[in-house]
C-alpha atoms as a PDB file:
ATOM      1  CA  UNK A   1     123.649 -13.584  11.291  1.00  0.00           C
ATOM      2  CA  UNK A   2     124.919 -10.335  10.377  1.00  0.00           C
ATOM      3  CA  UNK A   3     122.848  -9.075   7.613  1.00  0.00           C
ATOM      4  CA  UNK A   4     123.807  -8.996   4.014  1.00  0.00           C
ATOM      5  CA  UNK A   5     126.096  -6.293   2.451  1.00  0.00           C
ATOM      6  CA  UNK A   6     124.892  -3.119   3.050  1.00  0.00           C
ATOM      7  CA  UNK A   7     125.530  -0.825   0.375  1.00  0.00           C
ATOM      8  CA  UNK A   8     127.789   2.424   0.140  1.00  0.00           C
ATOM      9  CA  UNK A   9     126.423   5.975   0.367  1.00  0.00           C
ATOM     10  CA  UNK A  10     125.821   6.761  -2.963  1.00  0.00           C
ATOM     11  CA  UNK A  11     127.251   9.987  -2.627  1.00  0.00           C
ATOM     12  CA  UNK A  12     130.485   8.345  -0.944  1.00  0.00           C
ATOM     13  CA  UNK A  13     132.328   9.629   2.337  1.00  0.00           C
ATOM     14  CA  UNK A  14     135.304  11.667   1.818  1.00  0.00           C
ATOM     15  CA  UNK A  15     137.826   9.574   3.431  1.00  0.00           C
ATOM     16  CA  UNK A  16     140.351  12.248   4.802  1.00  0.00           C
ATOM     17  CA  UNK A  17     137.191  13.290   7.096  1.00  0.00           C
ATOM     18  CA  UNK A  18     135.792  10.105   7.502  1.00  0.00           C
ATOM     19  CA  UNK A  19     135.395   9.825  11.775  1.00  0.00           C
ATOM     20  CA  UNK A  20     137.599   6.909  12.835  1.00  0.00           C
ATOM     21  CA  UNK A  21     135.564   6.377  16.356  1.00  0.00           C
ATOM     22  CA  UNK A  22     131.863   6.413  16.268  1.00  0.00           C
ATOM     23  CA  UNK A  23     130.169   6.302  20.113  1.00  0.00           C
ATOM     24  CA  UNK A  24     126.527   5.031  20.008  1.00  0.00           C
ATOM     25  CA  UNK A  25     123.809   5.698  23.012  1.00  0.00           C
ATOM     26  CA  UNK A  26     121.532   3.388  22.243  1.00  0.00           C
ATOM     27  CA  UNK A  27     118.484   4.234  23.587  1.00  0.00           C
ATOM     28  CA  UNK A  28     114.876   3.988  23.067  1.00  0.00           C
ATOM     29  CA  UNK A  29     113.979   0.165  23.212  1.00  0.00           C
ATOM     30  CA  UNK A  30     111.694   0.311  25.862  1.00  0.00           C
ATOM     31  CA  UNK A  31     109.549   3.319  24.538  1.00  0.00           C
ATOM     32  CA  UNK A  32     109.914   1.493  21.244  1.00  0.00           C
ATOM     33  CA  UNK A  33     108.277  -1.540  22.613  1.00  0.00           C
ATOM     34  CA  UNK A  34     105.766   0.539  24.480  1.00  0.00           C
ATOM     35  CA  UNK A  35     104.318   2.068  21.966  1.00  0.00           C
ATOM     36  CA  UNK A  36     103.536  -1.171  20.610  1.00  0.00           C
ATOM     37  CA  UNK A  37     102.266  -2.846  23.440  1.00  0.00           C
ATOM     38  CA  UNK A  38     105.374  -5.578  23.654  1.00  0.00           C
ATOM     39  CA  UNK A  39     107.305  -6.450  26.454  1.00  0.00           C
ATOM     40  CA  UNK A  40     110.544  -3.990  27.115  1.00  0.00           C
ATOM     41  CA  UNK A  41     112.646  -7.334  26.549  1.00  0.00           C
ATOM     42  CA  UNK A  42     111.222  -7.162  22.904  1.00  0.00           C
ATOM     43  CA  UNK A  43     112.367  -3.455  22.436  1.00  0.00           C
ATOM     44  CA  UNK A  44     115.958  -5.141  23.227  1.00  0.00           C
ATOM     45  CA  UNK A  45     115.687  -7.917  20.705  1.00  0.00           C
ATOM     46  CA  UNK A  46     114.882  -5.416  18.216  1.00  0.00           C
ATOM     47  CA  UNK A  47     117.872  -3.273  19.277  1.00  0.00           C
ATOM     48  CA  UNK A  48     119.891  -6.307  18.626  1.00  0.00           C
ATOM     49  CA  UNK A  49     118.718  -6.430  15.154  1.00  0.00           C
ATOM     50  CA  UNK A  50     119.350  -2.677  14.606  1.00  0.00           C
ATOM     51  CA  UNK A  51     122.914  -3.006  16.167  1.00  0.00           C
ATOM     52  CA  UNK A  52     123.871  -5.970  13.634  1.00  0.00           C
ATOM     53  CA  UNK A  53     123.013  -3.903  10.684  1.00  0.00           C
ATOM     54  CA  UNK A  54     125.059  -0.744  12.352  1.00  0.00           C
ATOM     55  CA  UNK A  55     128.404  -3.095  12.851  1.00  0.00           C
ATOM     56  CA  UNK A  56     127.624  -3.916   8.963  1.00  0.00           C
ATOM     57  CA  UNK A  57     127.779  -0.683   7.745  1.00  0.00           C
ATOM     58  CA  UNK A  58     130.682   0.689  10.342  1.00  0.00           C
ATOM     59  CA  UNK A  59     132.817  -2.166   8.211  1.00  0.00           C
ATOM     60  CA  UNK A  60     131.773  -1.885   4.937  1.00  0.00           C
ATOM     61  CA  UNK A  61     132.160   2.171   5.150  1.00  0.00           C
ATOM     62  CA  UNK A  62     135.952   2.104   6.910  1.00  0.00           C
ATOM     63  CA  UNK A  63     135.405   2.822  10.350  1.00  0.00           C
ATOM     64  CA  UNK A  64     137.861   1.858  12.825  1.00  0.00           C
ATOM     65  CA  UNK A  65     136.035   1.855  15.929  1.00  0.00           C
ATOM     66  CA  UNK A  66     132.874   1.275  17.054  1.00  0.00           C
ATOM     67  CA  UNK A  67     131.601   1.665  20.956  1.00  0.00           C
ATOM     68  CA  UNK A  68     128.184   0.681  21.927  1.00  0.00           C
ATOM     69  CA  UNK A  69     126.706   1.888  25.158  1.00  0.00           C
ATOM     70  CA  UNK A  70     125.166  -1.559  25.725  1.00  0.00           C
ATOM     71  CA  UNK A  71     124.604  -1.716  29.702  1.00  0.00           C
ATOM     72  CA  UNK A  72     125.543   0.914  32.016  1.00  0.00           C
ATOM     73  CA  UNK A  73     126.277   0.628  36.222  1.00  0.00           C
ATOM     74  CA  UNK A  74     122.873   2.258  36.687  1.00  0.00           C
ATOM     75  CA  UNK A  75     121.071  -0.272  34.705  1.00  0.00           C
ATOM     76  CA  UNK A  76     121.432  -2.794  37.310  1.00  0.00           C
ATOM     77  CA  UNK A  77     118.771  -0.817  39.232  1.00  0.00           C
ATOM     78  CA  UNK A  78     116.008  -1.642  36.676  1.00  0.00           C
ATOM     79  CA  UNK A  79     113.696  -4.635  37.148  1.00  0.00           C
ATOM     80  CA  UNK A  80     116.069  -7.953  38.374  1.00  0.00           C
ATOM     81  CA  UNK A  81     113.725 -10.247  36.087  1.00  0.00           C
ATOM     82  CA  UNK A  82     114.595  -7.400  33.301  1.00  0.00           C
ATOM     83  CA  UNK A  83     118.547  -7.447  34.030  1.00  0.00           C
ATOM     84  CA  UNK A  84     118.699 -11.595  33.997  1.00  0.00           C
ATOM     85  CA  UNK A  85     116.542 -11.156  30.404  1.00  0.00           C
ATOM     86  CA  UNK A  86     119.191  -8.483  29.273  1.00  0.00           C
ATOM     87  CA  UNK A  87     121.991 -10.762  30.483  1.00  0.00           C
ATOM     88  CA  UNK A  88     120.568 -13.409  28.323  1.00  0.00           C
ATOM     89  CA  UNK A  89     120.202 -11.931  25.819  1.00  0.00           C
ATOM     90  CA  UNK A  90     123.824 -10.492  25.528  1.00  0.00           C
ATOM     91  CA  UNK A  91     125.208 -14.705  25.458  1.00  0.00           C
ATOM     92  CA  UNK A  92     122.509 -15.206  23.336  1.00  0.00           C
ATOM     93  CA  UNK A  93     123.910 -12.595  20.506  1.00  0.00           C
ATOM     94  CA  UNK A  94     127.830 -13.366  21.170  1.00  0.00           C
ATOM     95  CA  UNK A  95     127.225 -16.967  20.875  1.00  0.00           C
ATOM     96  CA  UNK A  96     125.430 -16.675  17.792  1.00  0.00           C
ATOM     97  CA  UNK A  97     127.510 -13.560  16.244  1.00  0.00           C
ATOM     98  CA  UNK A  98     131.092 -14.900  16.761  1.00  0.00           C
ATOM     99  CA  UNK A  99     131.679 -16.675  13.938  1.00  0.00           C
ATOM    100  CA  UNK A 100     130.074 -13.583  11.727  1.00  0.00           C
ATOM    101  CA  UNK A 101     132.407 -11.316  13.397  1.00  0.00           C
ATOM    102  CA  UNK A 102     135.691 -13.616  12.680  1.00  0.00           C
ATOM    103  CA  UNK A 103     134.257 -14.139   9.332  1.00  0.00           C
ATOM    104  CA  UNK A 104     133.943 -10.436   8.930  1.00  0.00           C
ATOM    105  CA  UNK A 105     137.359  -9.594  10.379  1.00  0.00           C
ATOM    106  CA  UNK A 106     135.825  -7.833  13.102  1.00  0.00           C
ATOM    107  CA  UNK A 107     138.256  -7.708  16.982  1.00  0.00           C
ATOM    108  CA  UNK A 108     135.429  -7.543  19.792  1.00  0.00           C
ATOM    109  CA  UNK A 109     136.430  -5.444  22.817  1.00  0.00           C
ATOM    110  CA  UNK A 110     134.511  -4.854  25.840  1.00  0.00           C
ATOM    111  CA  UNK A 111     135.134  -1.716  28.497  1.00  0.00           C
ATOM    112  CA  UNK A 112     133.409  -1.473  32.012  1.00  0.00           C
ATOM    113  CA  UNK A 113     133.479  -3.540  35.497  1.00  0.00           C
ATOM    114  CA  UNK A 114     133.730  -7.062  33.682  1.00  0.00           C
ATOM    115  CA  UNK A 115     134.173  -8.644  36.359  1.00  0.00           C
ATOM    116  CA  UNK A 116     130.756  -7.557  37.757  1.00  0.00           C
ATOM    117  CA  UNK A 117     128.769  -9.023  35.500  1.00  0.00           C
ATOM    118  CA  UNK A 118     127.580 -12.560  35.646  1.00  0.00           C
ATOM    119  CA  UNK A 119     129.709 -15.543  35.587  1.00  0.00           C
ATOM    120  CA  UNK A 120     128.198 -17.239  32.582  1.00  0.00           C
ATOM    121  CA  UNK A 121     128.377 -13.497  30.406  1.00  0.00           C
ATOM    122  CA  UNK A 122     131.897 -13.086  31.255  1.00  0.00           C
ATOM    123  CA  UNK A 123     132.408 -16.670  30.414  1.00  0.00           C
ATOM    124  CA  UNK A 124     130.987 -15.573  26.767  1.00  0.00           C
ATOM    125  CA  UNK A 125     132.213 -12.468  26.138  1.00  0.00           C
ATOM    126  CA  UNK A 126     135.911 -13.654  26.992  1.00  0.00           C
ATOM    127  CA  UNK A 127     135.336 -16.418  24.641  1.00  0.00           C
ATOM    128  CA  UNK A 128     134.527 -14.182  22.279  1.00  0.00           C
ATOM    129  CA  UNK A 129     137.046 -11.557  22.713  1.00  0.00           C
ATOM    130  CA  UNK A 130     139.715 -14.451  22.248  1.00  0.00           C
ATOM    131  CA  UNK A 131     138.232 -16.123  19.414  1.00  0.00           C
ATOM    132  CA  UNK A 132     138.079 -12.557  17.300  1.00  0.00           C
ATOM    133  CA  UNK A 133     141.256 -11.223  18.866  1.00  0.00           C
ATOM    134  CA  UNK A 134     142.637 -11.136  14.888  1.00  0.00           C
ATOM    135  CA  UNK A 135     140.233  -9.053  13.545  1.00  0.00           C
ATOM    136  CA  UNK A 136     141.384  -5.868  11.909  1.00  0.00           C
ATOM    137  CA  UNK A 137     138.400  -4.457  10.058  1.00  0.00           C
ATOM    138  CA  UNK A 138     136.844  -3.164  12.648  1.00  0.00           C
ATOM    139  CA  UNK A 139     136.962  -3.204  16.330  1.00  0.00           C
ATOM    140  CA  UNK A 140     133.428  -3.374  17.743  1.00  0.00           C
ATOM    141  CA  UNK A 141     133.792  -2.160  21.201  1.00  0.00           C
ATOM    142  CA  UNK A 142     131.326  -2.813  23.803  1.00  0.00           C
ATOM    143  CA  UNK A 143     130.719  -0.801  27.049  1.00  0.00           C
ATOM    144  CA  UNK A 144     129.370  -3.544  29.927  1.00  0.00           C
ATOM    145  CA  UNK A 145     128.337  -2.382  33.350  1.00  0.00           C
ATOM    146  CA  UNK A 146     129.898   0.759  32.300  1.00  0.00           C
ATOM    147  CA  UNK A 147     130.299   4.310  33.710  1.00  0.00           C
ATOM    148  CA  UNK A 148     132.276   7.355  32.636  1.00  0.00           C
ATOM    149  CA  UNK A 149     132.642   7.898  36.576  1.00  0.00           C
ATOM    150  CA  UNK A 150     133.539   4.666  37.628  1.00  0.00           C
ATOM    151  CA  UNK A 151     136.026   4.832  34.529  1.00  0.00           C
ATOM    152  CA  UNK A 152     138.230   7.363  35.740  1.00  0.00           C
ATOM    153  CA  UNK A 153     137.507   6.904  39.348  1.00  0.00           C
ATOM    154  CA  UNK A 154     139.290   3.039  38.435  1.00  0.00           C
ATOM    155  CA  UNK A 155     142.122   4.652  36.766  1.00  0.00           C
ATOM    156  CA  UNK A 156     142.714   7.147  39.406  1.00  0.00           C
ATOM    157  CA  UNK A 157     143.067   3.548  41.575  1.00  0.00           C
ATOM    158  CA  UNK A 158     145.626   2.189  39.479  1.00  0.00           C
ATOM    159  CA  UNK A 159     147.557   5.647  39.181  1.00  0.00           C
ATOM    160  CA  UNK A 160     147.775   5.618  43.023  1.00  0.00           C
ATOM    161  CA  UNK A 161     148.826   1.937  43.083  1.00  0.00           C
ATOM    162  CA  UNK A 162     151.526   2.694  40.678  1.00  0.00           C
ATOM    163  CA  UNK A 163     152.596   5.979  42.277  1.00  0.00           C
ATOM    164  CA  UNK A 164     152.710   4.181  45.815  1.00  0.00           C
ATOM    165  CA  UNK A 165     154.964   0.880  44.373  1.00  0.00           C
ATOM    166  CA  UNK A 166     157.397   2.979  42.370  1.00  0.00           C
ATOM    167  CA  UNK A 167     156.606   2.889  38.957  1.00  0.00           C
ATOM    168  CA  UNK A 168     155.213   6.130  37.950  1.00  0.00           C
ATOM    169  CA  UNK A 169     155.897   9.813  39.663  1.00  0.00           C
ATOM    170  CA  UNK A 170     153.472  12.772  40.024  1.00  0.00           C
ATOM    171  CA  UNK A 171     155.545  14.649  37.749  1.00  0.00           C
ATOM    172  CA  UNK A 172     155.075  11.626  35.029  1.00  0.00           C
ATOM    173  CA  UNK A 173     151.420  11.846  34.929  1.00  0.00           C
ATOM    174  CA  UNK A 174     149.857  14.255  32.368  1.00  0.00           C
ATOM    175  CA  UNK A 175     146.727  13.583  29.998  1.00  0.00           C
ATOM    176  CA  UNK A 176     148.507  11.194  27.848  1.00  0.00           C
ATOM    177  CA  UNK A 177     149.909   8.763  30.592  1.00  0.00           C
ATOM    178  CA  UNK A 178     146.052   9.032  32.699  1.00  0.00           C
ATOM    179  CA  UNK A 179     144.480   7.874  29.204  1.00  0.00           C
ATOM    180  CA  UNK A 180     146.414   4.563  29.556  1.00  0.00           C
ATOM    181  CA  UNK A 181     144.688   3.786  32.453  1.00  0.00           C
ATOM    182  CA  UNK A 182     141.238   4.164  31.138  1.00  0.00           C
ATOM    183  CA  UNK A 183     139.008   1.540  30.240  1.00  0.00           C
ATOM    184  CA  UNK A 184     139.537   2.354  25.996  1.00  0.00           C
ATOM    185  CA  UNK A 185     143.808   2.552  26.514  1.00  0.00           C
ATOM    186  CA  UNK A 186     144.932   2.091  22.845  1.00  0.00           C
ATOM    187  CA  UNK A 187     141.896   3.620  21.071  1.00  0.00           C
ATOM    188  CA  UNK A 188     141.247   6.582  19.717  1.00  0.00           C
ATOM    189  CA  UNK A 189     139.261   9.056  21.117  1.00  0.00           C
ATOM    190  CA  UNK A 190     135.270   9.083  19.816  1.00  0.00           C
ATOM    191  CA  UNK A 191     135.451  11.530  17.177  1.00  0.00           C
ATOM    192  CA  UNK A 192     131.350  11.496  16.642  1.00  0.00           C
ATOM    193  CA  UNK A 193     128.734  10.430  19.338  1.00  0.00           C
ATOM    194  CA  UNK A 194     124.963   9.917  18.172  1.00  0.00           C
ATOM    195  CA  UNK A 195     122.210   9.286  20.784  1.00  0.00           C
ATOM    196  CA  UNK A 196     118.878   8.181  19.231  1.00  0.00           C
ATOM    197  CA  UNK A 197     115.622   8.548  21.386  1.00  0.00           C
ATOM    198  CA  UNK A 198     115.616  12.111  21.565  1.00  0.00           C
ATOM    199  CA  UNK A 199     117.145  12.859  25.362  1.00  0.00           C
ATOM    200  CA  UNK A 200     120.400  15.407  25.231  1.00  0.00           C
ATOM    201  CA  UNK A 201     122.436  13.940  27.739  1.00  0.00           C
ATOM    202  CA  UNK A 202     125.623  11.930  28.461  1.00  0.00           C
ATOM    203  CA  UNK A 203     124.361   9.289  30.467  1.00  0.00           C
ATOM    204  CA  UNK A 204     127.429   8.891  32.001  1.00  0.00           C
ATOM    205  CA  UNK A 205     128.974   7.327  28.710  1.00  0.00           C
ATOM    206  CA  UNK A 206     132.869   7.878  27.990  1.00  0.00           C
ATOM    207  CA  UNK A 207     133.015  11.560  29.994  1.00  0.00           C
ATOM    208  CA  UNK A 208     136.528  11.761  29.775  1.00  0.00           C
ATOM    209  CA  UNK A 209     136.870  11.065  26.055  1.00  0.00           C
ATOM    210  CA  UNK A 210     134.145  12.842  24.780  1.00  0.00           C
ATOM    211  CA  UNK A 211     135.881  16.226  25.535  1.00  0.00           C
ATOM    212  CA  UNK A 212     136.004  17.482  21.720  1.00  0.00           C
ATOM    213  CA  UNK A 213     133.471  14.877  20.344  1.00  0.00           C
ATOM    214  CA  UNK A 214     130.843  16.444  18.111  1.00  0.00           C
ATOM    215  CA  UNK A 215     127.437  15.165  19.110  1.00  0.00           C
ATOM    216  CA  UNK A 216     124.281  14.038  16.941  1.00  0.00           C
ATOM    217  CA  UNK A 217     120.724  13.399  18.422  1.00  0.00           C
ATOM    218  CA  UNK A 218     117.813  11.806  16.933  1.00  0.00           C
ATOM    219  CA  UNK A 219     114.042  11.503  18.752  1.00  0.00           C
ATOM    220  CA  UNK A 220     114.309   8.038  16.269  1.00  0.00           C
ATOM    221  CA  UNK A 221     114.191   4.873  19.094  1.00  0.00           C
ATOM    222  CA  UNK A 222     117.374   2.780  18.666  1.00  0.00           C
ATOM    223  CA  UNK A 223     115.452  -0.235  17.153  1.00  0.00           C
ATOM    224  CA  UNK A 224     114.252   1.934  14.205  1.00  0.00           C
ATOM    225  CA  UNK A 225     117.913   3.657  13.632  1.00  0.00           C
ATOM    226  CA  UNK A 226     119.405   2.366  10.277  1.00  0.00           C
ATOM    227  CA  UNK A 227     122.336   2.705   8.169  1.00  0.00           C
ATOM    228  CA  UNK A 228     120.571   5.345   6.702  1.00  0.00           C
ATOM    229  CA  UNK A 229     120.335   7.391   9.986  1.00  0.00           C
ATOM    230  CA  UNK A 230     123.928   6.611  10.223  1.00  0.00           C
ATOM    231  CA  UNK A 231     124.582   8.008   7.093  1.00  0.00           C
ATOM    232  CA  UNK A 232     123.187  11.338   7.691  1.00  0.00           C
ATOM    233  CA  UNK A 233     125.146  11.122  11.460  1.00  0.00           C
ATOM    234  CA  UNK A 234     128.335  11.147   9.412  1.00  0.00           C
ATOM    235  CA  UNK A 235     127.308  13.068   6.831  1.00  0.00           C
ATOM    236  CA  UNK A 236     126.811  15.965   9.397  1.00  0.00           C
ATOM    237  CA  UNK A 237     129.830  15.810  11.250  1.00  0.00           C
ATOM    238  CA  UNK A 238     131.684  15.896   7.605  1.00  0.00           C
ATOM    239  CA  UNK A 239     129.929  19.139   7.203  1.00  0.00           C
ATOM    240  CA  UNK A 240     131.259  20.664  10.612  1.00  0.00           C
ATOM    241  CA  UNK A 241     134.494  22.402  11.544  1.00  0.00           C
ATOM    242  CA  UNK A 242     136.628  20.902  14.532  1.00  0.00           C
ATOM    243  CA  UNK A 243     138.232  23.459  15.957  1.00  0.00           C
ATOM    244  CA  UNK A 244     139.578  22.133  19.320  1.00  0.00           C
ATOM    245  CA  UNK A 245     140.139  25.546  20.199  1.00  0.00           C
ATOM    246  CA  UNK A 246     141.898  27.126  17.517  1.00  0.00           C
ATOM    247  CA  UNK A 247     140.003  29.823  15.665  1.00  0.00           C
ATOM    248  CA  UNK A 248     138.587  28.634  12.333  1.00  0.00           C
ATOM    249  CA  UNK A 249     141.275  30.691  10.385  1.00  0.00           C
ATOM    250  CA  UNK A 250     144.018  28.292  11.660  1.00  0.00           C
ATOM    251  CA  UNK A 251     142.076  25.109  10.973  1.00  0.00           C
ATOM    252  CA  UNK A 252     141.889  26.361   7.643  1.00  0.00           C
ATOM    253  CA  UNK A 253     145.799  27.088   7.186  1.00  0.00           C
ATOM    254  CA  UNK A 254     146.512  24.219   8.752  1.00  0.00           C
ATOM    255  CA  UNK A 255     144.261  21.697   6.320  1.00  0.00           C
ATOM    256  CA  UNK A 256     145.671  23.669   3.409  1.00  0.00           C
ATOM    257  CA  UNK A 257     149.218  22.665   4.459  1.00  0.00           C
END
């Protein structure tokens, strides 16, 4: 179940700079389980808990959009009798989450190679996806068998396939037409990434999106990362100026306007 209300910031979030797309790299559940001498498939059941209470506070606060990094194309080369656990685990939460996230008006999406994952997890997520297809508090947005490479080098695919039957020209395609062939067509672009566990790297999460994302590390292990974590994520990017190339004098004017 999805844990009880979580309560605002006591300081509150100014909406008009409120992000509308957090990005999550969830990582640190095997260290985390490590440390305690537990299994790595415990580390994940605790990540599980963590991610409940995240989804809580994303609706509750106003976010639009929230994208977990929850099993990327290089995963699959870990441990098979870890990847059938991990698998498991996934049905395990959607089954048992669904009903919380219609309850709590939340649309589950999912973005990767689908179809590569097992038949009885695609059988569940769809299910899923269907079932809270309404929601409009929050889209919780899940990247399966994922890869920022295989993302673009898919869309690239369909681009071709649509060039070669007619339906698009070389002269139609420019940044906005490509991004409706990516994986997240229809959402915005993540305005703040956070990465717990410490590494500073991509991982190959959402490269083309990311472009003008502003980016927040922690060395906390995903299973420990709480609301309040969250809080200072966002409470950090409020404090920073997004320039996307303009020169801090023109962000200015143009905010005053």
């Amino acid at each position: 179940m999805i844990p009880p209300d979580i309560p605002v910031p006591a300081r509150g979030f100014p909406r008009r700079t409120l992000p509308s797309h957090i990005a999550i790299i969830m990582d640190g559940n095997g260290r985390w389980a490590q440390q305690r001498g537990l299994p790595r498939i415990e580390g994940h059941r605790a990540g599980v808990a963590a991610a409940r209470e995240i989804v809580k506070a994303c609706r509750q606060w106003g976010l639009q959009v929230l994208t977990l990094y929850t099993f990327s194309v290089e995963n699959w080369r870990r441990p098979r009798s870890e990847t059938l656990a991990l698998m498991k685990l996934f049905e395990e939460f959607i089954q048992r989450e669904s009903s919380e996230l219609v309850a709590n008006d939340i649309q589950l999406r999912a973005i990767g190679r689908i179809e590569g994952l097992p038949g009885s997890t695609q059988k569940v997520l769809g299910e899923a996806i269907q079932l809270t297809r309404d929601g409009r508090s929050l889209i919780l947005n899940l990247a399966l068998n994922y890869g920022g490479r295989s993302e673009i080098v898919d869309a690239v695919r369909s681009l071709i396939q649509e060039i070669q039957a007619g339906r698009l020209t070389g002269e139609e395609l420019n940044e906005e037409t490509f991004g409706r062939y990516l994986y997240t067509a229809g959402l915005p672009d993540p305005d703040l990434v956070i990465r717990t566990g410490g590494e500073m790297r991509l991982s190959n999460f959402l490269l083309y999106q990311l472009a003008y994302a502003e980016l927040w590390v922690t060395p906390t292990y995903w299973p420990d990362f709480t609301p309040h974590h969250l809080e200072e994520a966002i409470s950090s990017y409020q404090r920073r100026e997004r320039r996307f190339g303009m020169t801090g004098e023109q962000c200015r004017r143009m905010r005053s306007l």
